[in-house]
Protein backbone atom coordinates (compact mmCIF):
# COMPACT_ATOMS: atom_id res chain seq x y z
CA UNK A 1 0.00 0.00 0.00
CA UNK A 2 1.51 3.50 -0.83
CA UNK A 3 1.43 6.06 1.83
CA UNK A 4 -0.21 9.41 0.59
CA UNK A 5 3.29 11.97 1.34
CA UNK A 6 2.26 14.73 3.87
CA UNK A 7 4.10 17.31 2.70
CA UNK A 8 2.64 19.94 0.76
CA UNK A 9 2.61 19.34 -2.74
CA UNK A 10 2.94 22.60 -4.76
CA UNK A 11 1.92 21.88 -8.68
CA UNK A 12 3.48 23.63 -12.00
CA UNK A 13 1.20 22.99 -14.86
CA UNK A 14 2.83 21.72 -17.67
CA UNK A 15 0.96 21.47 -21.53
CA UNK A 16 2.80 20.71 -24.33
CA UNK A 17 1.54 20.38 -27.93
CA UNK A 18 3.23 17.89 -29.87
CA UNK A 19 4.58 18.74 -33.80
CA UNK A 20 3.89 15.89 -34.76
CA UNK A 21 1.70 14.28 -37.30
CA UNK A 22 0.05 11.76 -35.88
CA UNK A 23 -1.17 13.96 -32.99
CA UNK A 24 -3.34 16.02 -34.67
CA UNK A 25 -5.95 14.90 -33.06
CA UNK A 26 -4.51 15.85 -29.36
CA UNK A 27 -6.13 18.06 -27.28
CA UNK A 28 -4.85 21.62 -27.93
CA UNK A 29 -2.21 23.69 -24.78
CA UNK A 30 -5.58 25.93 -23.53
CA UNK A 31 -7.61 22.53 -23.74
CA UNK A 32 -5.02 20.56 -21.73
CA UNK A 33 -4.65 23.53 -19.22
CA UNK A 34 -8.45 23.94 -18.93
CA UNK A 35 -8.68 20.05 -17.82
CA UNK A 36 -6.14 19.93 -15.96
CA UNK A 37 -7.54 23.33 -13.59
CA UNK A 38 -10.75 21.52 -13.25
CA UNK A 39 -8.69 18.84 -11.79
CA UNK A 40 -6.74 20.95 -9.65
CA UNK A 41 -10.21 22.69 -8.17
CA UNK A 42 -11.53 19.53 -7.77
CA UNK A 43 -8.77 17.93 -6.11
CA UNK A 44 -8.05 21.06 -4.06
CA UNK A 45 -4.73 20.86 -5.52
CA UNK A 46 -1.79 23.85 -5.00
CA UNK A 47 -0.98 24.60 -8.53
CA UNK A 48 1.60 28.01 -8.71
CA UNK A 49 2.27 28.19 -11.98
CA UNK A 50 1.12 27.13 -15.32
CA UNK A 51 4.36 26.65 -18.36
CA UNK A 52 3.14 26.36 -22.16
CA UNK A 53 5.58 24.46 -24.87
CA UNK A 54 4.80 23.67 -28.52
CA UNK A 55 8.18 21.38 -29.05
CA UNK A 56 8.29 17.58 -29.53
CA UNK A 57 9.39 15.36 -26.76
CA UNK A 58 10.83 12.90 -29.47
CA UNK A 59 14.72 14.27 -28.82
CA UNK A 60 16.57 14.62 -25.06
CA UNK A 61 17.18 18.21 -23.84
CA UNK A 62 15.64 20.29 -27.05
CA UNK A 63 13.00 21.62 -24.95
CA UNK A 64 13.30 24.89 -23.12
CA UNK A 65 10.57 25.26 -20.65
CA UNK A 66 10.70 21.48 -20.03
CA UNK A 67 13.84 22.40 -18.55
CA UNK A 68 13.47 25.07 -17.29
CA UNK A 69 10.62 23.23 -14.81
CA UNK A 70 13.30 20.53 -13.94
CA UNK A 71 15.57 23.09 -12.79
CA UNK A 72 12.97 24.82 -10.53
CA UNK A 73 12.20 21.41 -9.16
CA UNK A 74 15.75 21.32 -8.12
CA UNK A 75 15.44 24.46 -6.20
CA UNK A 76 12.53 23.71 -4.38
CA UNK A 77 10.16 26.17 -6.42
CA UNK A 78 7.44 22.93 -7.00
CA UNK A 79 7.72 19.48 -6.00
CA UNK A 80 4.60 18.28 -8.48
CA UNK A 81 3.54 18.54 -11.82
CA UNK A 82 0.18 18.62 -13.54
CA UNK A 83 0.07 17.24 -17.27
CA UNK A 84 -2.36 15.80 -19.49
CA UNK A 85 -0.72 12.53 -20.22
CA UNK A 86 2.60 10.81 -19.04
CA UNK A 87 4.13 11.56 -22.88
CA UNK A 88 3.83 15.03 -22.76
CA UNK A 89 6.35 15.14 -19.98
CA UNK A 90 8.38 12.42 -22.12
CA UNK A 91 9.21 10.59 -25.47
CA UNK A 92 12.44 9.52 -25.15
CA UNK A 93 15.02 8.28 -22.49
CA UNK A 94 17.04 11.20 -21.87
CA UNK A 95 14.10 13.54 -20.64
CA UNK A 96 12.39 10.68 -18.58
CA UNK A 97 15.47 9.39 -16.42
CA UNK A 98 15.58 13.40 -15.36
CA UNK A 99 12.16 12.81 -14.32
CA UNK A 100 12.75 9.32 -12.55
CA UNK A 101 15.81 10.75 -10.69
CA UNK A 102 13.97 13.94 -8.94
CA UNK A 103 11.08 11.05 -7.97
CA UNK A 104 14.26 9.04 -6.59
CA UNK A 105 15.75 12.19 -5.31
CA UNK A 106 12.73 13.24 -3.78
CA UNK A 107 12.48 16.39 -5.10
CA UNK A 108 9.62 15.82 -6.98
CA UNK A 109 6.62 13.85 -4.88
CA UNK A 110 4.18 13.69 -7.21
CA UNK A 111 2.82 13.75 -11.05
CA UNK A 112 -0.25 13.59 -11.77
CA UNK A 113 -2.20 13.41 -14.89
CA UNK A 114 -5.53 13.53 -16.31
CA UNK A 115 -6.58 9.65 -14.80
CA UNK A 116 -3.39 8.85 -13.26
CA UNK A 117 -0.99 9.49 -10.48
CA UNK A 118 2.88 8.26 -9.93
CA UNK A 119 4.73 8.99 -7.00
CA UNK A 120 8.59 7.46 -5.56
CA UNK A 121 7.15 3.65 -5.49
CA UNK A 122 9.04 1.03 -7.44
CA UNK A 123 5.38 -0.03 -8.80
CA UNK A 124 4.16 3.66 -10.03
CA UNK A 125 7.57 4.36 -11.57
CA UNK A 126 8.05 1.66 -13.65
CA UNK A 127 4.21 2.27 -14.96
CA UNK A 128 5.52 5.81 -15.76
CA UNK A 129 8.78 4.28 -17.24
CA UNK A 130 6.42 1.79 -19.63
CA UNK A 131 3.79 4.38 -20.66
CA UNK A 132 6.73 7.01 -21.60
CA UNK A 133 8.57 4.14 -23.57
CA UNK A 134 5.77 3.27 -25.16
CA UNK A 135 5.34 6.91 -26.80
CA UNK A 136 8.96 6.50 -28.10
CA UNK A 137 8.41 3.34 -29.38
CA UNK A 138 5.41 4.74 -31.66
CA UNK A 139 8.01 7.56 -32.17
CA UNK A 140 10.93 5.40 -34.02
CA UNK A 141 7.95 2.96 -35.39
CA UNK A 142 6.42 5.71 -37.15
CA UNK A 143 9.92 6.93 -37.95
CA UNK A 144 10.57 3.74 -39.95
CA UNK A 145 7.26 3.37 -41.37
CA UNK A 146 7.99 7.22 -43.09
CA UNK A 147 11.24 6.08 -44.63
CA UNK A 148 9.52 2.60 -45.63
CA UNK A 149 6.53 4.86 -47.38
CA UNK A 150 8.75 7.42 -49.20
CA UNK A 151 11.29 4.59 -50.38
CA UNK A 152 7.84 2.80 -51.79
CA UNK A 153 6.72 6.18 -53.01
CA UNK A 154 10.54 6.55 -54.79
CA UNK A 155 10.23 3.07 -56.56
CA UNK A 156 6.65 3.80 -57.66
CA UNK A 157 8.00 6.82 -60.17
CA UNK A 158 7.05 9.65 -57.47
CA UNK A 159 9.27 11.92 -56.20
CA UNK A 160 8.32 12.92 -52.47
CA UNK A 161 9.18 16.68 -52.32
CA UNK A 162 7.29 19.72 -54.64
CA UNK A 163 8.20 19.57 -58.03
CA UNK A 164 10.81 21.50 -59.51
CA UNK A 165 9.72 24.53 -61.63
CA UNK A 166 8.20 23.82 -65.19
CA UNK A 167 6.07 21.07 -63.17
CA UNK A 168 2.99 21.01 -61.37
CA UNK A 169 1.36 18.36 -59.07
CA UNK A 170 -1.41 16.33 -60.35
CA UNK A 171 -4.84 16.94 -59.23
CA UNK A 172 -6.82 13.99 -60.75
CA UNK A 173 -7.53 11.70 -58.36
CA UNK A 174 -6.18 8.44 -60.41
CA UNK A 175 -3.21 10.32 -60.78
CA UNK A 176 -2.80 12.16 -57.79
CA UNK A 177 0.76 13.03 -56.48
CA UNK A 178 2.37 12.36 -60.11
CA UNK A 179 4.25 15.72 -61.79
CA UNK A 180 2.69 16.67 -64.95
CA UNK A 181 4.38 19.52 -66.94
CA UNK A 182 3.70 23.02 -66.54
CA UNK A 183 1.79 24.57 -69.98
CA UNK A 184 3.12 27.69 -69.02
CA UNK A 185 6.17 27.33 -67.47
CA UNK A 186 7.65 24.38 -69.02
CA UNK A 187 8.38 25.35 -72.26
CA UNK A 188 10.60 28.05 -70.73
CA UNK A 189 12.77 25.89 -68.96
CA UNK A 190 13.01 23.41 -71.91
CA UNK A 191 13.99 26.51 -74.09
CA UNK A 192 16.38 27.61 -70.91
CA UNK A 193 18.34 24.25 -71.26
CA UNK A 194 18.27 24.33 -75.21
CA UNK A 195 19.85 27.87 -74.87
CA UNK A 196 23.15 27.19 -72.66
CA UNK A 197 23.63 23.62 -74.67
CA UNK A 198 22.98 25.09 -78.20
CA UNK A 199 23.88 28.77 -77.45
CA UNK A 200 25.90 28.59 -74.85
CA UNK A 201 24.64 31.15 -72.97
CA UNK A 202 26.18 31.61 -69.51
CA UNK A 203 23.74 31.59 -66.26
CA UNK A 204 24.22 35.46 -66.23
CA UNK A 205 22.33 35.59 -69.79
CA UNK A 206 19.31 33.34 -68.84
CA UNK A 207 19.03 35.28 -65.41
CA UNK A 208 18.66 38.51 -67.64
CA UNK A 209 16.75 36.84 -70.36
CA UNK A 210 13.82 35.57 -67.61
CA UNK A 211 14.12 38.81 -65.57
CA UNK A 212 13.78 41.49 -67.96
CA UNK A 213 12.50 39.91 -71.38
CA UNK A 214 10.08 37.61 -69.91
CA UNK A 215 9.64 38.80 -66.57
CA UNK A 216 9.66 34.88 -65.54
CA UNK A 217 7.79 33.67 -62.40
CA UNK A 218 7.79 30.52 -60.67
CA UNK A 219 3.79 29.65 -59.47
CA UNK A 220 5.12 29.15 -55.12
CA UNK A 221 5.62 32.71 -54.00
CA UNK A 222 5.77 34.42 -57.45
CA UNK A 223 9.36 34.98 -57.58
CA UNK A 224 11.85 34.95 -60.13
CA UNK A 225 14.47 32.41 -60.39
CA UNK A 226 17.75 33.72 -58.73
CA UNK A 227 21.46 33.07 -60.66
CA UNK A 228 21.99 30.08 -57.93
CA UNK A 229 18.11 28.77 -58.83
CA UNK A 230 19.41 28.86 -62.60
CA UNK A 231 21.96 26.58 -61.94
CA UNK A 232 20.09 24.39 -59.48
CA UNK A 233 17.92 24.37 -62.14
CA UNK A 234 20.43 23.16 -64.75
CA UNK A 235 22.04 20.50 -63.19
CA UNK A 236 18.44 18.97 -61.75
CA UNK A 237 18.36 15.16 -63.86
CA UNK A 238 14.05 15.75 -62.93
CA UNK A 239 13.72 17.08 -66.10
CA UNK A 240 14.89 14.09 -68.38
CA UNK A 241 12.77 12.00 -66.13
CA UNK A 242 15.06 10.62 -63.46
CA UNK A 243 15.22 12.12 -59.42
CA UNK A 244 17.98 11.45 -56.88
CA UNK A 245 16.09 10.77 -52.88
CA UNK A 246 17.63 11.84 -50.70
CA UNK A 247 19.69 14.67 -52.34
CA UNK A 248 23.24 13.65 -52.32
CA UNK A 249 22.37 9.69 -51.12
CA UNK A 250 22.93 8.06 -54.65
CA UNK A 251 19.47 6.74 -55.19
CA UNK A 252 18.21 7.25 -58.45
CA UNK A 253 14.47 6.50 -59.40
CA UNK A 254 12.36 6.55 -62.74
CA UNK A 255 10.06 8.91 -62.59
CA UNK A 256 6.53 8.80 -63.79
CA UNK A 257 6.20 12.44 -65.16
CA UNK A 258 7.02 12.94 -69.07
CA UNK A 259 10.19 14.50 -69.22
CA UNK A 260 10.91 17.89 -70.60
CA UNK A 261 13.95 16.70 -72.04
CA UNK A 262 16.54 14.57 -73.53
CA UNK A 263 19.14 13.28 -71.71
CA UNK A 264 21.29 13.47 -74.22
CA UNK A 265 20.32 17.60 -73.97
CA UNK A 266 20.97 17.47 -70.08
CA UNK A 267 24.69 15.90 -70.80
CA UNK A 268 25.46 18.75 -73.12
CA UNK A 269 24.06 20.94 -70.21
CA UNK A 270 26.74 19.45 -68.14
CA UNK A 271 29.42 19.76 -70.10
CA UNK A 272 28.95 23.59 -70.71
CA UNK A 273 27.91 24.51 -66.85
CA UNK A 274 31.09 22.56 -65.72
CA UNK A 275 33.61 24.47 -68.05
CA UNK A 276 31.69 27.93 -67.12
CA UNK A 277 32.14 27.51 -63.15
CA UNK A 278 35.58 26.32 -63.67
CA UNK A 279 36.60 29.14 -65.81
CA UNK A 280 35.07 31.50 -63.48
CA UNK A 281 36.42 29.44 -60.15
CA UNK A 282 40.05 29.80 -61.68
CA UNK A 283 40.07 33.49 -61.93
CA UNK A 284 41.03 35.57 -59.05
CA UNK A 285 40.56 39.42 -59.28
CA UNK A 286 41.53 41.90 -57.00
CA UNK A 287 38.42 44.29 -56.96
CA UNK A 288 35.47 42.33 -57.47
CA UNK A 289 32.54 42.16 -54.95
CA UNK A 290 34.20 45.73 -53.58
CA UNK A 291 32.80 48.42 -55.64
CA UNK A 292 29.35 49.42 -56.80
CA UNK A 293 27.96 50.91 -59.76
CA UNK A 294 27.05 54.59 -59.71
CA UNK A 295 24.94 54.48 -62.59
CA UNK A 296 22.54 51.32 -61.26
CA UNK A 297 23.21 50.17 -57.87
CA UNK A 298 24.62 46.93 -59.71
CA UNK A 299 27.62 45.16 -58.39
CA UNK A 300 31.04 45.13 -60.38
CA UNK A 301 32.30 42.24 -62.02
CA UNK A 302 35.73 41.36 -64.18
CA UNK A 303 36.84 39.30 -67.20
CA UNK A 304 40.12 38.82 -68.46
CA UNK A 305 41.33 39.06 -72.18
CA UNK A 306 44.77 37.51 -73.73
CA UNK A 307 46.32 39.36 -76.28
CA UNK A 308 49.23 37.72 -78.36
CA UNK A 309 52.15 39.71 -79.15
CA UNK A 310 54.36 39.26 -82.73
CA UNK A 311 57.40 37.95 -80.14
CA UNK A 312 55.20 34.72 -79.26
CA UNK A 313 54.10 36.16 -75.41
CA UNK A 314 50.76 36.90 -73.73
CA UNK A 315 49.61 39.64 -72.40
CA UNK A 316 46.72 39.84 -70.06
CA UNK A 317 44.16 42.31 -69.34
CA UNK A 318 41.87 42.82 -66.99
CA UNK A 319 38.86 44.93 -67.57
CA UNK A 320 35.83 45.88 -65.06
CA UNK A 321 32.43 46.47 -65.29
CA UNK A 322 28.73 46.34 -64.11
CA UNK A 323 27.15 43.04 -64.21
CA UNK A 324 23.96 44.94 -65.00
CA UNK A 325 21.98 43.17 -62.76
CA UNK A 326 19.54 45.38 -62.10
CA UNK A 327 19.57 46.95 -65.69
CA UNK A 328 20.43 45.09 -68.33
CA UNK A 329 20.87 47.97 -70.53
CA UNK A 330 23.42 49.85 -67.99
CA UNK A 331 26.10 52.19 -69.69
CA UNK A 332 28.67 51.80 -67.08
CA UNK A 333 31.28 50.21 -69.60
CA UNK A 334 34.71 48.85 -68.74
CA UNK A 335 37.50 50.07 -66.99
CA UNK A 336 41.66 48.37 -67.84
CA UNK A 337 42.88 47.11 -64.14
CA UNK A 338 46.00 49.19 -64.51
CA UNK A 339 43.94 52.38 -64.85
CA UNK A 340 41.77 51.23 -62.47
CA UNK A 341 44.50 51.21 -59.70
CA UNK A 342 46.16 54.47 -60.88
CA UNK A 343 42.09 55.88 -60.39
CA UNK A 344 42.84 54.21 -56.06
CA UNK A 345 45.99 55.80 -56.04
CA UNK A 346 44.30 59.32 -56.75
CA UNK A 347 41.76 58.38 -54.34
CA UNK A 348 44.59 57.48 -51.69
CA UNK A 349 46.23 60.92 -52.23
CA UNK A 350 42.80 62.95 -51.78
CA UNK A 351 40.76 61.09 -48.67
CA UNK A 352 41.23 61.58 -45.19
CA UNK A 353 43.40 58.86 -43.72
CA UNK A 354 40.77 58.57 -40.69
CA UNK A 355 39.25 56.96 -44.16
CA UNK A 356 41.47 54.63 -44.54
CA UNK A 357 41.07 51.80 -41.20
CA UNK A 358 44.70 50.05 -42.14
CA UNK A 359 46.64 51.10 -38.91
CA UNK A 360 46.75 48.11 -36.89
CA UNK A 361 47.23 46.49 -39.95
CA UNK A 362 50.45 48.24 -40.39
CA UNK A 363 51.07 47.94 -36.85
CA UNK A 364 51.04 44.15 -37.07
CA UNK A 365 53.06 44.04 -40.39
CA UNK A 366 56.15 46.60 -38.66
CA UNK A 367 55.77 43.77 -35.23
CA UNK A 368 56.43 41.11 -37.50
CA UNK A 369 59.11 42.78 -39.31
CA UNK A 370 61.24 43.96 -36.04
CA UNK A 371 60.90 40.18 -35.14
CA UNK A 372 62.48 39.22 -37.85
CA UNK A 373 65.35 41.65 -37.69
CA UNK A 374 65.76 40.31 -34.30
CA UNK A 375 65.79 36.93 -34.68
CA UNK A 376 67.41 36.35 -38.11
CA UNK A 377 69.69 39.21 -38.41
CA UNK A 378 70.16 39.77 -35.05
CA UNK A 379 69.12 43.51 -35.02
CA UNK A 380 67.63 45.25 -32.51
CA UNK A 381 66.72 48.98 -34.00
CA UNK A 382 62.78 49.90 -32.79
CA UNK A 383 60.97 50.94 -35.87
CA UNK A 384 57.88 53.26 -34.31
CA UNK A 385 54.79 53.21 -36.19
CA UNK A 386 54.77 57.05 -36.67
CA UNK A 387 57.66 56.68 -39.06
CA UNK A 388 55.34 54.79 -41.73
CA UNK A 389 53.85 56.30 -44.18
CA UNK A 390 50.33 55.21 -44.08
CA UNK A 391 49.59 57.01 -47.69
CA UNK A 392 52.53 55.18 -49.47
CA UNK A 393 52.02 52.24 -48.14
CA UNK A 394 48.26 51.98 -49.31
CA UNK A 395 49.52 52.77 -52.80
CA UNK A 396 52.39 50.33 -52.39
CA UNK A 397 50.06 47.56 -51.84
CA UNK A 398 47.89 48.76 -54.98
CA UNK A 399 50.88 48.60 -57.17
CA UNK A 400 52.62 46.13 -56.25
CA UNK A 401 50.50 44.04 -53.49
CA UNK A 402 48.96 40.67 -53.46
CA UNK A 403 45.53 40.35 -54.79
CA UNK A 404 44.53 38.87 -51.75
CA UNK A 405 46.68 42.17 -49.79
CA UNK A 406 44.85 44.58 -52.13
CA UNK A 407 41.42 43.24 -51.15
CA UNK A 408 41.79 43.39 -47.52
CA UNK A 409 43.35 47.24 -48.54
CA UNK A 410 39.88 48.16 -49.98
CA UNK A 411 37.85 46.40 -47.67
CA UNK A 412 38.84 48.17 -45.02
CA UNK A 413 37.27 51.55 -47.01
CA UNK A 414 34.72 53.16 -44.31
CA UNK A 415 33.04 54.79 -47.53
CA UNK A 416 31.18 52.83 -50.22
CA UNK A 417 33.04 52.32 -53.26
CA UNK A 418 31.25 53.97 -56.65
CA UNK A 419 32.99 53.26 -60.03
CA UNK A 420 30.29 55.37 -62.55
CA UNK A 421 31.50 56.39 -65.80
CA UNK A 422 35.25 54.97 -65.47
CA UNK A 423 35.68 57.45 -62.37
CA UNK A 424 35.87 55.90 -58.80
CA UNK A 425 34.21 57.85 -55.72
CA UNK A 426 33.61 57.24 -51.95
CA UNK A 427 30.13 57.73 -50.76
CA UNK A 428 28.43 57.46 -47.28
C-alpha cells in the first residue's frame, strides 16, 4: 500500500503540444490547461504556476521550458507537476530518467495526470517508465514506417518533395501526387536548357533573359528564379525523367512524369555549366565584390582578355564592369585594371586617412618585421609606427600588393566604393 506523502505538494502545470503528425488529433495547450484546472479545483490541488511548450518530446534536452521546470524542481520552487498525459512530460530516455531521478531524489513527490498518479514507489515508476517508452516506441515505429513509405513512393516513379519549376502536381484523383508539366512554365525551362547547350549562354544571360524579357515567375511565392536557382535548375536530372532521394544519397528513381527533355540535352548541359564555373572558379581578381555601380546600384564584375604579341608572349588584361543586374541595358562600360589602380591611387592621395582603417594592420606588419630583424639578423633597432607612411604604403600595396593584400586594402574603405563612368568615388 503507498502512503499518501504529507508534505505539501505545490503543482506547475505543464501542456505541451506535440509537432507531430500523428497527434493532430490531441487536445490543444488551452484545452489541456483547462482540464487539468478543473482537476486541480476539484482535487483542491496547490498549482503556482502554469508553463506552455509547442516542441516535440521525441529528442533529449531540445526543450526549453521542459527544462526550465526541472531546474525549478531542483530548487525547491514545485515538487509536483500537472500534465495531461505521461508523454507530454516524455518521449524519449534522456528527458524521462531526469524525471525518474527527482522522484528518486525526492524532489519531486508527485505527477499527476488527467486519470493517473505516480509517486517514488518502485510499482508507479516503472508504470511511468512503460507508458513514456511506449510513446517512443510509436516515435521510431512511425519513424521507420515514413522512410519505408517514401522509399515505396521513390520506386513507384514519385518523387516525395514539390516539383521542380516547369512542373505542377497532379490533381486527378487516379493520378494524384504524379508531376505533370507546366503549360506555361515548361516550355521556358526546356527553351532555358536548349539555350546554354545550343547557345551557350552563360547563367548570367538566362538570369537577364527571364528577368527582364520575360519577366519569368515561378507559381510558389511568385518569384523569379535567382542566378543560384538557374543553376540548381540546370544540373536537376528531374527534367529528363530521373530524381535522386535523398539529395546527395545516390538513389536514383524513374520517374513517372514525361520529361521535358533529352538526356542526351541534359549531358550537353553538363558539359557547358562545368567548363563555365571552372573558368570563373580559376580566376582571381583583386576588386570584385568591392565596388558598386554609380549608374545602377549593380555590383562590379571582371573578365580577363589575352592578347598575343608578334614575339610569341601573352599579355593579359583585366577589364571591369557592371554586371547589369539590375539593368540590363546599364552604360557603365569597362575600366583596364592598370587604370583602375592608378584611379585608387588618386583616391589614396585625396581622402582623409581617418578613411582609410589600415593602422593596426600596419602595426602588425612593422611587429612582424622587427621580429624578424631580431631573430634572423640579429638587429635590434625599434621601428615606431609614426615613421610609416600610411599614404605610401596603401599605394604600395595597390601597385605592387597581393591580390589577396589589395582586397583586404579596400575592404577596409569606411566609404562605399562607386565606379560610374570609369571614375571611382567614396560615398556614405
Amino acid at each position: 500500500m503507498v502512503v499518501i506523502p504529507s508534505v505539501k505538494v505545490k503543482y506547475v502545470l505543464y501542456a505541451r503540444k506535440s509537432t507531430e503528425q500523428d497527434e493532430r488529433q490531441a487536445l490543444s495547450i488551452e484545452s489541456q490547461v483547462k482540464e487539468m484546472l478543473k482537476i486541480a479545483e476539484r482535487d483542491g490541488l496547490d498549482v503556482i504556476d502554469i508553463r506552455r511548450e509547442s516542441h516535440s518530446a521525441k529528442d533529449s534536452g531540445q526543450r526549453p521550458v521542459f527544462k526550465e521546470i526541472l531546474e525549478d524542481i531542483k530548487r525547491e520552487r514545485f515538487n509536483g507537476i500537472l500534465t495531461w498525459a505521461p508523454d507530454r512530460l516524455s518521449r524519449n530516455a534522456g528527458d524521462l530518467g531526469s524525471v525518474v531521478d527527482l522522484l528518486d531524489q525526492k524532489l519531486l513527490v508527485e505527477i499527476r495526470t488527467y486519470g493517473q498518479q505516480f509517486r517514488n514507489s518502485p510499482n508507479e515508476k516503472f508504470l511511468l517508465m512503460i507508458l513514456c517508452s511506449q510513446a517512443k516506441l510509436e516515435n521510431d515505429n512511425k519513424s521507420i514506417n515514413v522512410k519505408r513509405g517514401l522509399r515505396t513512393r521513390c520506386e513507384m516513379g514519385l518523387r516525395p518533395c514539390p516539383p521542380p519549376v516547369g512542373y505542377l502536381n497532379e490533381r486527378h484523383i487516379d493520378r494524384k501526387c504524379q508531376a505533370i508539366i507546366d503549360p506555361e512554365r515548361g516550355p521556358i525551362i526546356k527553351k532555358m536548357f536548349e539555350k546554354v547547350a545550343y547557345e551557350k549562354w552563360s547563367g548570367r544571360k538566362i538570369f537577364n533573359w527571364l528577368k527582364f524579357e520575360l519577366n519569368f515567375k515561378s507559381i510558389t511565392g511568385n518569384k523569379g528564379l535567382t542566378l543560384s536557382g538557374i543553376y540548381l535548375t540546370l544540373q536537376n536530372p528531374f527534367y529528363y525523367g530521373v530524381f535522386e532521394y535523398p539529395i546527395k544519397s545516390g538513389n536514383f528513381y524513374t520517374g513517372k512524369h514525361e520529361p521535358l527533355i533529352t538526356k542526351e540535352l541534359f549531358d550537353q548541359v553538363q558539359q557547358q555549366v562545368k567548363s563555365n564555373v571552372l573558368r570563373v572558379e580559376n580566376k582571381e581578381f583583386a576588386f570584385t565584390k568591392l565596388m558598386t555601380c554609380g549608374l545602377c546600384g549593380s555590383g562590379i564584375c571582371a573578365d580577363e582578355k589575352f592578347k598575343k604579341l608578334n614575339n610569341g608572349s601573352v599579355n593579359r588584361h583585366v577589364y571591369y564592369g557592371c554586371t547589369k543586374a539590375k539593368d540590363k541595358n546599364c552604360k557603365c562600360g569597362y575600366i583596364n585594371e592598370e587604370f583602375l589602380i592608378e584611379q585608387f591611387v588618386k583616391l589614396i592621395e585625396k581622402i582623409d586617412l581617418n578613411e582609410i582603417g589600415i593602422k593596426e594592420k600596419i602595426k602588425t606588419e612593422v611587429e612582424r618585421f622587427k621580429r624578424f630583424q631580431r631573430v634572423i639578423l640579429g638587429n635590434n633597432e625599434k621601428i615606431e609606427i609614426g615613421e610609416i607612411d600610411i599614404r605610401n604604403y596603401a599605394k604600395f600595396i595597390l601597385r605592387e600588393g597581393k591580390d589577396v593584400e589589395k582586397r583586404e586594402l579596400l575592404s577596409c574603405f569606411k566609404s562605399k566604393i562607386i565606379l560610374k563612368e570609369k571614375q571611382l568615388s567614396l560615398t556614405e
